[in-house]
PDB file of N, CA and C in Angstrom:
ATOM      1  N   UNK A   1     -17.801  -8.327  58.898  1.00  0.00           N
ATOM      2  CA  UNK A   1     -16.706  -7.400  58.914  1.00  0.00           C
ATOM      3  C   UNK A   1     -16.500  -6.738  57.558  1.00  0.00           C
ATOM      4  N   UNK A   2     -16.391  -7.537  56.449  1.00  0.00           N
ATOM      5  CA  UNK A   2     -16.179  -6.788  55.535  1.00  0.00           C
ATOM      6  C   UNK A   2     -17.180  -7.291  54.067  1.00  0.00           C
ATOM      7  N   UNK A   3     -18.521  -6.999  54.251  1.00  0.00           N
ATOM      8  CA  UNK A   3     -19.524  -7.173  53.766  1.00  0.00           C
ATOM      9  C   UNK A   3     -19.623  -6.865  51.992  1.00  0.00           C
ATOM     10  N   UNK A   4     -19.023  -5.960  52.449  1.00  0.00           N
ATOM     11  CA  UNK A   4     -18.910  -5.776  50.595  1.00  0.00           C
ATOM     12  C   UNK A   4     -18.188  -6.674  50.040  1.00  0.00           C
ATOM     13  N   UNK A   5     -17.124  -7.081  50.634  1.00  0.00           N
ATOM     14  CA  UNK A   5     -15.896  -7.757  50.110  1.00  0.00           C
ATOM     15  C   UNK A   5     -17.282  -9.613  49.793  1.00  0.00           C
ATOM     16  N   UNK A   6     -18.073  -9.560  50.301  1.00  0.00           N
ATOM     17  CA  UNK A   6     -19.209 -11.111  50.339  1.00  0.00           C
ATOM     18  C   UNK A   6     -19.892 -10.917  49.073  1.00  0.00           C
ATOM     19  N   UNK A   7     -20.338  -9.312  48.999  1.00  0.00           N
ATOM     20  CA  UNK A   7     -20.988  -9.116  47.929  1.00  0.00           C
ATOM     21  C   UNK A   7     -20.370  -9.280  46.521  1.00  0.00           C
ATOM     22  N   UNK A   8     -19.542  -8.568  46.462  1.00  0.00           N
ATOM     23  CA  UNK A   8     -18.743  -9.006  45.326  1.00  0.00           C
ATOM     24  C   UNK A   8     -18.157 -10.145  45.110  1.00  0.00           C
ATOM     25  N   UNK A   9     -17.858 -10.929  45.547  1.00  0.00           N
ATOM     26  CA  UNK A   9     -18.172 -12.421  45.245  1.00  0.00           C
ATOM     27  C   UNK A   9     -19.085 -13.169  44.824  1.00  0.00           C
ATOM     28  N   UNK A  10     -20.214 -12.560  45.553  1.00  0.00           N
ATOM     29  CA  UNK A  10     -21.271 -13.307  44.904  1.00  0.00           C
ATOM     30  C   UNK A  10     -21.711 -12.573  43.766  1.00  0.00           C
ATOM     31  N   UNK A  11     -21.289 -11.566  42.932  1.00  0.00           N
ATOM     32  CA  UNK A  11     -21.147 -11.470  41.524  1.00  0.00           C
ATOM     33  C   UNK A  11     -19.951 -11.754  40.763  1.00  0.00           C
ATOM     34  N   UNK A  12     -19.318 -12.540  40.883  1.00  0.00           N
ATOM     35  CA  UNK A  12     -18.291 -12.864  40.213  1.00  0.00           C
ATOM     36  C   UNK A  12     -18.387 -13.268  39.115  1.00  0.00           C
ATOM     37  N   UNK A  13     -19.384 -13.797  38.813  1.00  0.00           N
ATOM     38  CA  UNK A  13     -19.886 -14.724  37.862  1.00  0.00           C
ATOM     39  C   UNK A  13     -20.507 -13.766  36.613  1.00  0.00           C
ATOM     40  N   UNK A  14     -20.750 -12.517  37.116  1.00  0.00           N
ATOM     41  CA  UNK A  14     -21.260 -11.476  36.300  1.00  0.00           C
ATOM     42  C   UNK A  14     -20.175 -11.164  35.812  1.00  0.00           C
ATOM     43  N   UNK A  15     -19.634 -10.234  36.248  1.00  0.00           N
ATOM     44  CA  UNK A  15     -17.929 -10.104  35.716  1.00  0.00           C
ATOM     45  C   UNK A  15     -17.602 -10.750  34.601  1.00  0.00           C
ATOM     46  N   UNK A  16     -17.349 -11.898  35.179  1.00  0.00           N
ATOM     47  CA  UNK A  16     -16.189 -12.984  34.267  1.00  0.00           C
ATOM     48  C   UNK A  16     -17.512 -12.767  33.338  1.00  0.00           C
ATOM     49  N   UNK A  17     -18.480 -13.029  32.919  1.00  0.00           N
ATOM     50  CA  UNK A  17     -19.480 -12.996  31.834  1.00  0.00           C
ATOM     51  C   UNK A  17     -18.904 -11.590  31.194  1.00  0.00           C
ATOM     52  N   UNK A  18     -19.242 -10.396  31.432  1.00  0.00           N
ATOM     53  CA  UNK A  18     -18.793  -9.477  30.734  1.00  0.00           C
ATOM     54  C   UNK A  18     -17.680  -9.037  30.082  1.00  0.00           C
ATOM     55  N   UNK A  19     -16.537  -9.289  31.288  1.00  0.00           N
ATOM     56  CA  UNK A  19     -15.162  -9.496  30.492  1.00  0.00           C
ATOM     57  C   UNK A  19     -14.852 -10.484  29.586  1.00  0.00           C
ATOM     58  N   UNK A  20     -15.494 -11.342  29.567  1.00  0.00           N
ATOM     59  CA  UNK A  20     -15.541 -12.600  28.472  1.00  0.00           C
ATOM     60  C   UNK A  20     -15.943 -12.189  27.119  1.00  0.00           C
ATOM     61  N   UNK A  21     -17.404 -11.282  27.348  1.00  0.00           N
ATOM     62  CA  UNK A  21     -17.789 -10.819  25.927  1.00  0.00           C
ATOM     63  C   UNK A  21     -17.338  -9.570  25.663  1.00  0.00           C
ATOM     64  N   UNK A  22     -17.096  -8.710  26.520  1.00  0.00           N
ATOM     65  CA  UNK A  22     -15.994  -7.847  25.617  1.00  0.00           C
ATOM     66  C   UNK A  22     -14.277  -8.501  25.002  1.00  0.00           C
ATOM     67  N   UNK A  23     -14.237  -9.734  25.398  1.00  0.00           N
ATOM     68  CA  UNK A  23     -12.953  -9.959  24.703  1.00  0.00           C
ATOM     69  C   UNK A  23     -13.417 -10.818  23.448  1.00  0.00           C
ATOM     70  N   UNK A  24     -14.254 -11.047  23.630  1.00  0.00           N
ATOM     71  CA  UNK A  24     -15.089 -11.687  22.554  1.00  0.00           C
ATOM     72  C   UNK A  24     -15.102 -10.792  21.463  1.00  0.00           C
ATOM     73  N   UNK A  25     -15.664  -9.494  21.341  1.00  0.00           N
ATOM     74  CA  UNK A  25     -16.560  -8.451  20.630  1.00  0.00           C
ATOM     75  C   UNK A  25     -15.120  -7.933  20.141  1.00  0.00           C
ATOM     76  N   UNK A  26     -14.012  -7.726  21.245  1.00  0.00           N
ATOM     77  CA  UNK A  26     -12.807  -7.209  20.254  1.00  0.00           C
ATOM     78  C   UNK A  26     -11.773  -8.574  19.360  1.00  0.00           C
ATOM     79  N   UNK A  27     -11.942  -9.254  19.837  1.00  0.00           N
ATOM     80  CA  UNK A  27     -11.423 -10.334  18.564  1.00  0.00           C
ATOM     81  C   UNK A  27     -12.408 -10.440  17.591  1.00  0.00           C
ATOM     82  N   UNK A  28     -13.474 -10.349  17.746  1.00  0.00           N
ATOM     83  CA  UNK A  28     -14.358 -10.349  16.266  1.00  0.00           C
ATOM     84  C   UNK A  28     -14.568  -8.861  15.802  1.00  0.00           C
ATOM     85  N   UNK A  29     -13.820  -7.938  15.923  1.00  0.00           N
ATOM     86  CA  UNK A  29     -13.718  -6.695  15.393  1.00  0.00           C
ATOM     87  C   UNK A  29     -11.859  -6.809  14.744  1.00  0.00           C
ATOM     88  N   UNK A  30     -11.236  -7.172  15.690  1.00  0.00           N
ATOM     89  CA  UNK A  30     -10.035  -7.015  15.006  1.00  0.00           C
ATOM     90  C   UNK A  30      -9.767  -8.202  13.761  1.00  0.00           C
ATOM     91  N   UNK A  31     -10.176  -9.263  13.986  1.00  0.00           N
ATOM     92  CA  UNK A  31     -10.713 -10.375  12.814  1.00  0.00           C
ATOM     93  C   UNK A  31     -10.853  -9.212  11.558  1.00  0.00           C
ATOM     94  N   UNK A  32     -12.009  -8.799  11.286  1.00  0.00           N
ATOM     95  CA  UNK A  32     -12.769  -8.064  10.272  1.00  0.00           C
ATOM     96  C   UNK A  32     -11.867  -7.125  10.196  1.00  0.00           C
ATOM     97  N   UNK A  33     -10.715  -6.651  10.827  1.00  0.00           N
ATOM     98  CA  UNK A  33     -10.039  -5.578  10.370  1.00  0.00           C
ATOM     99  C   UNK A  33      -8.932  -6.120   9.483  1.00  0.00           C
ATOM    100  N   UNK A  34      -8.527  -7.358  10.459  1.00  0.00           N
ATOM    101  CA  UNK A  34      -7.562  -7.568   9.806  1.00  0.00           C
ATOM    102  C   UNK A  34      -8.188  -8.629   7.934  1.00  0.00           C
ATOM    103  N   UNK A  35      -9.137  -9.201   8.241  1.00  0.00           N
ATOM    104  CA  UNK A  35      -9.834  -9.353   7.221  1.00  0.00           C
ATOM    105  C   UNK A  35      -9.591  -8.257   6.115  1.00  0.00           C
ATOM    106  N   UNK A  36     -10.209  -7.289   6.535  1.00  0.00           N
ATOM    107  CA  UNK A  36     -10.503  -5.640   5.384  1.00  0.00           C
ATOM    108  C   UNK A  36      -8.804  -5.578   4.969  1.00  0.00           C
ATOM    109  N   UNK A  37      -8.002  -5.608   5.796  1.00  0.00           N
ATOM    110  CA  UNK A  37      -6.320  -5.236   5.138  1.00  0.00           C
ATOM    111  C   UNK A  37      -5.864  -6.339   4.463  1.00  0.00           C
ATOM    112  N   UNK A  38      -6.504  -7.636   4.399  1.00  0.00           N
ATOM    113  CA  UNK A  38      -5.697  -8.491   3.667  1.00  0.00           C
ATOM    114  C   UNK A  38      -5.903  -8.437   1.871  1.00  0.00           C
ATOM    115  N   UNK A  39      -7.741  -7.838   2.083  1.00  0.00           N
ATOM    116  CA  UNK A  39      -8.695  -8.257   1.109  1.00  0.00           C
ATOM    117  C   UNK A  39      -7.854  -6.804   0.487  1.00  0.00           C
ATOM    118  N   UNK A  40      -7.521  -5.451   0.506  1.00  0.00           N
ATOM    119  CA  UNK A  40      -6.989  -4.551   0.210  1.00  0.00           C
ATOM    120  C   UNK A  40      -5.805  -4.746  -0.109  1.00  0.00           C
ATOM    121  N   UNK A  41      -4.993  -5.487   0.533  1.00  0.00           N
ATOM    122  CA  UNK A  41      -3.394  -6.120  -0.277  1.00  0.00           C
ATOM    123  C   UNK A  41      -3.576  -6.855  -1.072  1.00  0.00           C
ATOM    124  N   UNK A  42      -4.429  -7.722  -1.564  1.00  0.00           N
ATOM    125  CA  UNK A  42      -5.068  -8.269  -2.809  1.00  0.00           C
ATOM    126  C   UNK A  42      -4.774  -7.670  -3.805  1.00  0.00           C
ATOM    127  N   UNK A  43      -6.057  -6.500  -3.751  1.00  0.00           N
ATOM    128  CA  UNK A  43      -6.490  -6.001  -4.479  1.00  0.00           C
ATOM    129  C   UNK A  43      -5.589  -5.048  -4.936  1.00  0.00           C
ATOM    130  N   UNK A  44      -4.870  -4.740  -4.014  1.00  0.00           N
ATOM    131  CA  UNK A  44      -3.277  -3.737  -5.056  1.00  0.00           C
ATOM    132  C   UNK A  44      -2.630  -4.401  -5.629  1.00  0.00           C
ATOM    133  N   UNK A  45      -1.939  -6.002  -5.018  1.00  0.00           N
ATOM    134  CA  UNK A  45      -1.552  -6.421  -5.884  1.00  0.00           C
ATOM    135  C   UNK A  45      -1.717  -6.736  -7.164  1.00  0.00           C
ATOM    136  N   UNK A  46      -3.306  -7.244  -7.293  1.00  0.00           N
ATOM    137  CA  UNK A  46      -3.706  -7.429  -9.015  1.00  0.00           C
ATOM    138  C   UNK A  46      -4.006  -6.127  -9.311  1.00  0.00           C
ATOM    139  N   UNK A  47      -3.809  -4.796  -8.577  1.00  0.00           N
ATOM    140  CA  UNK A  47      -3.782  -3.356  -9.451  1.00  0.00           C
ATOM    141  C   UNK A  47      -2.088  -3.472 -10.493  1.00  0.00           C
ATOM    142  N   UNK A  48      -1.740  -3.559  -9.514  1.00  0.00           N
ATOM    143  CA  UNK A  48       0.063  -3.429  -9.683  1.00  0.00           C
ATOM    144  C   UNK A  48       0.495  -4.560 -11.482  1.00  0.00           C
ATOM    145  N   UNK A  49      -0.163  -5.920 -10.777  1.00  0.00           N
ATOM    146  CA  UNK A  49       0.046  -7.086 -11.945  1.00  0.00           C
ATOM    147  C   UNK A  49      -0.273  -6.477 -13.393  1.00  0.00           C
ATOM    148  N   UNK A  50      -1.879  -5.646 -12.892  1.00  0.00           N
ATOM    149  CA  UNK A  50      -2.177  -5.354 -14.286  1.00  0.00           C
ATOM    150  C   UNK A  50      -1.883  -3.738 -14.760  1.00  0.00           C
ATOM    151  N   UNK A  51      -1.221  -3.225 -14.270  1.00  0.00           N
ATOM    152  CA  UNK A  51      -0.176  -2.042 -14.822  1.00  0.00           C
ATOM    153  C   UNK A  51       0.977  -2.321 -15.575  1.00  0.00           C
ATOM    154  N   UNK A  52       1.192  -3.442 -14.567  1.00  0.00           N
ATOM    155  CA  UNK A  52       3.108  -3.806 -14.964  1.00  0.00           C
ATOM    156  C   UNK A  52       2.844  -5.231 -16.304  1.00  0.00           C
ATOM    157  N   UNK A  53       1.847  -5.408 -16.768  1.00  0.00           N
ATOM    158  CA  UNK A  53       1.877  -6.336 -17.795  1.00  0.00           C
ATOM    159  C   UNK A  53       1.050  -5.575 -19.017  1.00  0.00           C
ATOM    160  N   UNK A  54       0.624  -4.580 -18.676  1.00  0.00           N
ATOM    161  CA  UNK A  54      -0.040  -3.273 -19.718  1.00  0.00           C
ATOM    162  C   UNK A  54       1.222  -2.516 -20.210  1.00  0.00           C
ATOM    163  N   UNK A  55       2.105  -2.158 -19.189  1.00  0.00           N
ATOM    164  CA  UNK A  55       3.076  -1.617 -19.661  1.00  0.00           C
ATOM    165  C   UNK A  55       4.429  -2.447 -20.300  1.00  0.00           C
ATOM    166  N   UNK A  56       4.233  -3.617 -20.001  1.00  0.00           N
ATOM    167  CA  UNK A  56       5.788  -5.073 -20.554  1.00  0.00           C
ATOM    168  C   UNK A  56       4.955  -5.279 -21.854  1.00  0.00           C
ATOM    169  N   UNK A  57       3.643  -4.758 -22.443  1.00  0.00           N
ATOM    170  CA  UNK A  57       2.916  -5.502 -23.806  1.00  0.00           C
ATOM    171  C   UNK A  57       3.028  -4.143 -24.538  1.00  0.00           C
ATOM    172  N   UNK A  58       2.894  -3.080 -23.814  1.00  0.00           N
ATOM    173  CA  UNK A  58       3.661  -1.819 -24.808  1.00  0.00           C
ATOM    174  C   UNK A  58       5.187  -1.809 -25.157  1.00  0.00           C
ATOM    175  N   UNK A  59       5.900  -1.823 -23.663  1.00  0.00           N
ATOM    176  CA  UNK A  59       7.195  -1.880 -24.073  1.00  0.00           C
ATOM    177  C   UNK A  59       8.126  -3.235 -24.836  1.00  0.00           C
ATOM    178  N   UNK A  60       6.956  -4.182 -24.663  1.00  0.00           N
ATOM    179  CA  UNK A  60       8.126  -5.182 -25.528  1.00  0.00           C
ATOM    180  C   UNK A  60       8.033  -4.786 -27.405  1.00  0.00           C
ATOM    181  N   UNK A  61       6.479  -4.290 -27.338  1.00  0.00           N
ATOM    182  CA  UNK A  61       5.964  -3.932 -29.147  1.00  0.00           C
ATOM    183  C   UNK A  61       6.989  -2.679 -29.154  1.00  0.00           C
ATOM    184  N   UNK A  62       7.311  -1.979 -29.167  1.00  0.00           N
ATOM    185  CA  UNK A  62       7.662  -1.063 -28.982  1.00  0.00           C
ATOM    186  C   UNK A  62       9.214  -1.372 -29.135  1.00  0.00           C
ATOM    187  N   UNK A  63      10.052  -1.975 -28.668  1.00  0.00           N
ATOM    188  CA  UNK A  63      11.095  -2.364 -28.422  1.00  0.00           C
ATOM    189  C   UNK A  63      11.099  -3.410 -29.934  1.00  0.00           C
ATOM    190  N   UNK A  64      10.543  -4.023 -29.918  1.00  0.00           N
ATOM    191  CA  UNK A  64      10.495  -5.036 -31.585  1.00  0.00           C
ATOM    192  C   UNK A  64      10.582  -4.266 -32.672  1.00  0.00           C
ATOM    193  N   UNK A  65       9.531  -2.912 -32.616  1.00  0.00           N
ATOM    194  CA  UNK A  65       9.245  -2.304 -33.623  1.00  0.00           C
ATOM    195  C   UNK A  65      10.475  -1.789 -33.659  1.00  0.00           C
ATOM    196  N   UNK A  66      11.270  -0.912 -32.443  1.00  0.00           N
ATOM    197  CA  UNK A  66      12.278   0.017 -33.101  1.00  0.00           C
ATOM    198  C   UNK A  66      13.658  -0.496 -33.523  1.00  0.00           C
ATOM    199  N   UNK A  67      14.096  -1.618 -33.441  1.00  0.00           N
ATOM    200  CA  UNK A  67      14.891  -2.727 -33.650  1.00  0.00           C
ATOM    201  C   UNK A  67      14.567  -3.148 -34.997  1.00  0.00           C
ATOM    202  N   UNK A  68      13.058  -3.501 -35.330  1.00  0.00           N
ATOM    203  CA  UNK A  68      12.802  -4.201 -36.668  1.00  0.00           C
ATOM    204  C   UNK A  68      12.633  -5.151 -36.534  1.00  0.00           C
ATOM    205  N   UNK A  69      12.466  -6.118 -35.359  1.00  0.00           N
ATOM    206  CA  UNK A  69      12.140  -7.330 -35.420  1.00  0.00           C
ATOM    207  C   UNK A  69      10.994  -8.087 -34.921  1.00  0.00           C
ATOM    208  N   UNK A  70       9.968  -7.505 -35.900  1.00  0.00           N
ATOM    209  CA  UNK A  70       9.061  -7.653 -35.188  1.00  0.00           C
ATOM    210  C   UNK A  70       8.347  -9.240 -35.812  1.00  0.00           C
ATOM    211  N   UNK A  71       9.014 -10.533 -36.050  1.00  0.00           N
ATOM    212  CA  UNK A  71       8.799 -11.599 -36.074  1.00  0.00           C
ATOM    213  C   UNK A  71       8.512 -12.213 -34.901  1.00  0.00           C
ATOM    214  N   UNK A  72       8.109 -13.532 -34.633  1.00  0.00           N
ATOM    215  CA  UNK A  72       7.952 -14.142 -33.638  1.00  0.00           C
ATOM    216  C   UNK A  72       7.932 -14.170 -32.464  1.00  0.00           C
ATOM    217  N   UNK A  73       8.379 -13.717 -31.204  1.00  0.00           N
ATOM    218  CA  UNK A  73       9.263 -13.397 -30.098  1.00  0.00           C
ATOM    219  C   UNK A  73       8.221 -13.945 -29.111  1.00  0.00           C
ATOM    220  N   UNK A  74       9.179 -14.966 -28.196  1.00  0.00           N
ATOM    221  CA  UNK A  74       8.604 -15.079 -26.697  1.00  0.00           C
ATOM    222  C   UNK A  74       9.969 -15.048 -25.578  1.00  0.00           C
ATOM    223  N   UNK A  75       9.684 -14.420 -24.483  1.00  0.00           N
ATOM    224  CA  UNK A  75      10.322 -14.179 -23.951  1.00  0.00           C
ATOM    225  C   UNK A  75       9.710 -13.896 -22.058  1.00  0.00           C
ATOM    226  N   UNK A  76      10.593 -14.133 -21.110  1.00  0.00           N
ATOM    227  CA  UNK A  76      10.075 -13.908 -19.634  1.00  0.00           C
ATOM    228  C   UNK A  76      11.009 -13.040 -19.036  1.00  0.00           C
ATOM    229  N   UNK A  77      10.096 -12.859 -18.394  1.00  0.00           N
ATOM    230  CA  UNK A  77      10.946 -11.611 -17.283  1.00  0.00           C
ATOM    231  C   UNK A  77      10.491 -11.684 -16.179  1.00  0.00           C
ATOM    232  N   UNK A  78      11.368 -11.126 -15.090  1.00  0.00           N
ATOM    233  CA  UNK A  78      10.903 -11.597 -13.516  1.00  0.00           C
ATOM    234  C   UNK A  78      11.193 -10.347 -12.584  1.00  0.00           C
ATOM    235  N   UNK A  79       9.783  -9.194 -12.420  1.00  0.00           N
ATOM    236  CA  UNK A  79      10.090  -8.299 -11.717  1.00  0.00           C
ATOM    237  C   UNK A  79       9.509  -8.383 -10.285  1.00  0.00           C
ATOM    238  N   UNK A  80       9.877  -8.094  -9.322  1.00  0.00           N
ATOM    239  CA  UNK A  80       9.511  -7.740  -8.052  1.00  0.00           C
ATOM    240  C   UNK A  80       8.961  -9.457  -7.632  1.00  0.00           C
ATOM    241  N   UNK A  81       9.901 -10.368  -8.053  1.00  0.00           N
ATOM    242  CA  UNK A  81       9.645 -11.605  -7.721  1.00  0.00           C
ATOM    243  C   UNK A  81       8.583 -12.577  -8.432  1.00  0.00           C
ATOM    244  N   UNK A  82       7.660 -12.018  -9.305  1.00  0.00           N
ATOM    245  CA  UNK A  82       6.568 -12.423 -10.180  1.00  0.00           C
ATOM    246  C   UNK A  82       7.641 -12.366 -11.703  1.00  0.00           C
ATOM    247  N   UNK A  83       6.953 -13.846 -12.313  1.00  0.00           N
ATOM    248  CA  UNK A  83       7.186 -13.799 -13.230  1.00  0.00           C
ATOM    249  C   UNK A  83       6.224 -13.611 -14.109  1.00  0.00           C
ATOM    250  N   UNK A  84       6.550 -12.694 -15.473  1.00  0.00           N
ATOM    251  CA  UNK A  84       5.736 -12.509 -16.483  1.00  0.00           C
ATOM    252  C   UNK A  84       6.065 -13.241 -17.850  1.00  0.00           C
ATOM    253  N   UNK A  85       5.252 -13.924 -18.452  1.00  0.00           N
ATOM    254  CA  UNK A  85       5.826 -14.206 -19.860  1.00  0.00           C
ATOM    255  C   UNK A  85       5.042 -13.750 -20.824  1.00  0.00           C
ATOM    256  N   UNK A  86       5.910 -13.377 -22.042  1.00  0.00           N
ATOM    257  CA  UNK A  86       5.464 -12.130 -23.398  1.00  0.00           C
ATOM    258  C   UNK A  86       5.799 -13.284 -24.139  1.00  0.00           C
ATOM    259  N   UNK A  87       4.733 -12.658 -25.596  1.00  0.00           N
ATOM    260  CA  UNK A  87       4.999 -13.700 -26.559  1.00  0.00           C
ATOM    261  C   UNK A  87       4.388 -12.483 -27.243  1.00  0.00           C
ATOM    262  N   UNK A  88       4.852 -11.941 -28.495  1.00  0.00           N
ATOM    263  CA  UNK A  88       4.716 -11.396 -29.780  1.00  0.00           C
ATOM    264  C   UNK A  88       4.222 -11.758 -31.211  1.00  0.00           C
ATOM    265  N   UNK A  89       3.785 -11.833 -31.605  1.00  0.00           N
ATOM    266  CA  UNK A  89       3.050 -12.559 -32.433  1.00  0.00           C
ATOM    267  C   UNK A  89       2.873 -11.781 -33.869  1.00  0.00           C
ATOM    268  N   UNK A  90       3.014 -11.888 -35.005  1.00  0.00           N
ATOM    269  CA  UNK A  90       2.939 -10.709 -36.374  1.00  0.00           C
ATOM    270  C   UNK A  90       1.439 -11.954 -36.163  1.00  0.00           C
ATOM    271  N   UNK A  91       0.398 -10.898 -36.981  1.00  0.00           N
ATOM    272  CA  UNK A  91      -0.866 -11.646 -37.393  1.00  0.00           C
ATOM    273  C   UNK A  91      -1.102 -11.353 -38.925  1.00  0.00           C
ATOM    274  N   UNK A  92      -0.081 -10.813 -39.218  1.00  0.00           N
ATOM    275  CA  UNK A  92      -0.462 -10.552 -40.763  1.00  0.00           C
ATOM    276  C   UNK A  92      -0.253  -9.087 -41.655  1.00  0.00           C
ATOM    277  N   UNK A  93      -0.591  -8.907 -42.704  1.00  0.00           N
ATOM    278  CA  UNK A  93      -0.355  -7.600 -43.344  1.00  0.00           C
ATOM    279  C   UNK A  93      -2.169  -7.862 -44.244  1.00  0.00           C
ATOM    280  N   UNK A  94      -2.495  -6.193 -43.829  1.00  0.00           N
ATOM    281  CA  UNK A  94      -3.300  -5.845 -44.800  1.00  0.00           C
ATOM    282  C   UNK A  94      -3.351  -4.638 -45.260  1.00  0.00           C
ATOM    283  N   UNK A  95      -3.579  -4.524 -46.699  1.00  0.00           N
ATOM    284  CA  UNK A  95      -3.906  -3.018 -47.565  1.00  0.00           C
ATOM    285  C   UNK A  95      -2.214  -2.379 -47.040  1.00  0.00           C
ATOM    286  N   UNK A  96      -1.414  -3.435 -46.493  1.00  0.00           N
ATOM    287  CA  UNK A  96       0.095  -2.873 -46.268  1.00  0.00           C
ATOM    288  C   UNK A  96       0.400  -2.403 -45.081  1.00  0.00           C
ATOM    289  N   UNK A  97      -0.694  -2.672 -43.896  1.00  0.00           N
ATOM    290  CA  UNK A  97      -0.637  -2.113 -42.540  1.00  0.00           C
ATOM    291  C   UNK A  97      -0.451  -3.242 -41.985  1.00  0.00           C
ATOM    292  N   UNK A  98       0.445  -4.107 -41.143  1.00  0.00           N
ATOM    293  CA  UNK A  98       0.747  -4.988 -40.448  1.00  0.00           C
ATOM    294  C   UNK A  98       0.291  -4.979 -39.070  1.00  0.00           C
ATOM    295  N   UNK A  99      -0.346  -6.142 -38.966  1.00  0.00           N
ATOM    296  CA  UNK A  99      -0.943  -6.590 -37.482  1.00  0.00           C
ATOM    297  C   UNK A  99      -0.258  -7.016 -36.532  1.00  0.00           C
ATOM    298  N   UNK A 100      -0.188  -6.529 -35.116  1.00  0.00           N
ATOM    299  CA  UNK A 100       0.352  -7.860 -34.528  1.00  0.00           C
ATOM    300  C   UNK A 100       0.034  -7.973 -32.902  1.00  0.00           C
ATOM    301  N   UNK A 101      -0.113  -9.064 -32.640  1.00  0.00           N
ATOM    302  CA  UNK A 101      -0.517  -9.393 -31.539  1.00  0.00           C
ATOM    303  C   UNK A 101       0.490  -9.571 -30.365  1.00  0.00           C
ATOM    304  N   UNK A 102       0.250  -9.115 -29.085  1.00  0.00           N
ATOM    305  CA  UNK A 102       1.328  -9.102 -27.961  1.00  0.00           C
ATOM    306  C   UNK A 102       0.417  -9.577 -26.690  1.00  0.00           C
ATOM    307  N   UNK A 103       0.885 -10.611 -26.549  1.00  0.00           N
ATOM    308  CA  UNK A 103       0.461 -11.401 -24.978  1.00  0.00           C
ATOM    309  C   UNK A 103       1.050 -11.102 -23.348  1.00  0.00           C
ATOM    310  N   UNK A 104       0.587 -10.731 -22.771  1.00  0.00           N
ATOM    311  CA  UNK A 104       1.557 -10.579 -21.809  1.00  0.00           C
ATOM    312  C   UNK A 104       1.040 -11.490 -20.139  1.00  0.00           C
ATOM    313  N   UNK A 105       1.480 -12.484 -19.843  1.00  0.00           N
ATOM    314  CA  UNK A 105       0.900 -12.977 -18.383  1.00  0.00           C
ATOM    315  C   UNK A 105       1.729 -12.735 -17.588  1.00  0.00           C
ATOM    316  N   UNK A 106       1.410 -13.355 -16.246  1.00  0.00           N
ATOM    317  CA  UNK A 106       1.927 -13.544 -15.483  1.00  0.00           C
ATOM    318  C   UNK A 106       1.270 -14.701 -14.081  1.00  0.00           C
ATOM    319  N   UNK A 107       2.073 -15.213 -13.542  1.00  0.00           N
ATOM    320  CA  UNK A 107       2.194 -16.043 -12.679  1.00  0.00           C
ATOM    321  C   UNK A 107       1.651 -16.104 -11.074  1.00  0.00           C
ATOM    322  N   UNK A 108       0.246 -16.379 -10.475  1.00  0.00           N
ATOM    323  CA  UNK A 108      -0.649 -15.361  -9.736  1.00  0.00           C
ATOM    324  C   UNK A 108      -0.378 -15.877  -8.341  1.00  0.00           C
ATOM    325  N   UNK A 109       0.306 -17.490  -8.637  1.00  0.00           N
ATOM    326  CA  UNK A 109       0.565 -18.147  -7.699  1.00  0.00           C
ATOM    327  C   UNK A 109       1.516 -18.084  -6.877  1.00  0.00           C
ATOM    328  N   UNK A 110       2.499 -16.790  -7.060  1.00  0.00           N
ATOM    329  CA  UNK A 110       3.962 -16.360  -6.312  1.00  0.00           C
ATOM    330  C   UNK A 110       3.897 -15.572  -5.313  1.00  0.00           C
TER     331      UNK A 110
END
């Protein structure tokens, strides 16, 4: 009576195979996507870290110098939830031109 309806049963087994590996083929595509966006939020973030601690090692020298105090100084600061710590450092005077060294980290584990 309804012959086709026999036939397709007896491929069933094909089916479920194919729909299996296309659900297969799109979880291991969306994997790798979502892979590629994590590895890219990374990588801005340590863009971002190392802007914002290029610019806290200018602006803290900078800030010492126009004050005058440019002795010793350590100090932390905590932007956008990361903490950074500065430490200032004089390294010396020569021929009357004064050196000085400015550290700036931060904390990779936050």
């Amino acid at each position: 009576m309804f012959r086709s309806f026999k036939k397709l049963n007896n491929e069933s087994g094909i089916v479920l195979f194919i729909v299996l590996m296309t659900v297969i083929i799109i979880m291991i595509v969306s994997a790798s996507i979502l892979s590629q966006s994590m590895n890219e939020i990374n990588f801005a973030q340590q863009q971002i870290d190392e802007i914002a601690t290029d610019q806290l090692t200018k602006g803290i020298f900078w800030n010492a110098y126009s004050s005058g105090m440019l002795g010793g100084a350590a100090a932390g600061t905590t932007l956008q939830g990361r903490t950074y710590s500065i430490v200032l450092n004089p390294l010396g005077t020569v021929s009357g031109i004064a050196s000085y060294n400015v550290v700036v980290g931060y904390d990779s584990f936050q």
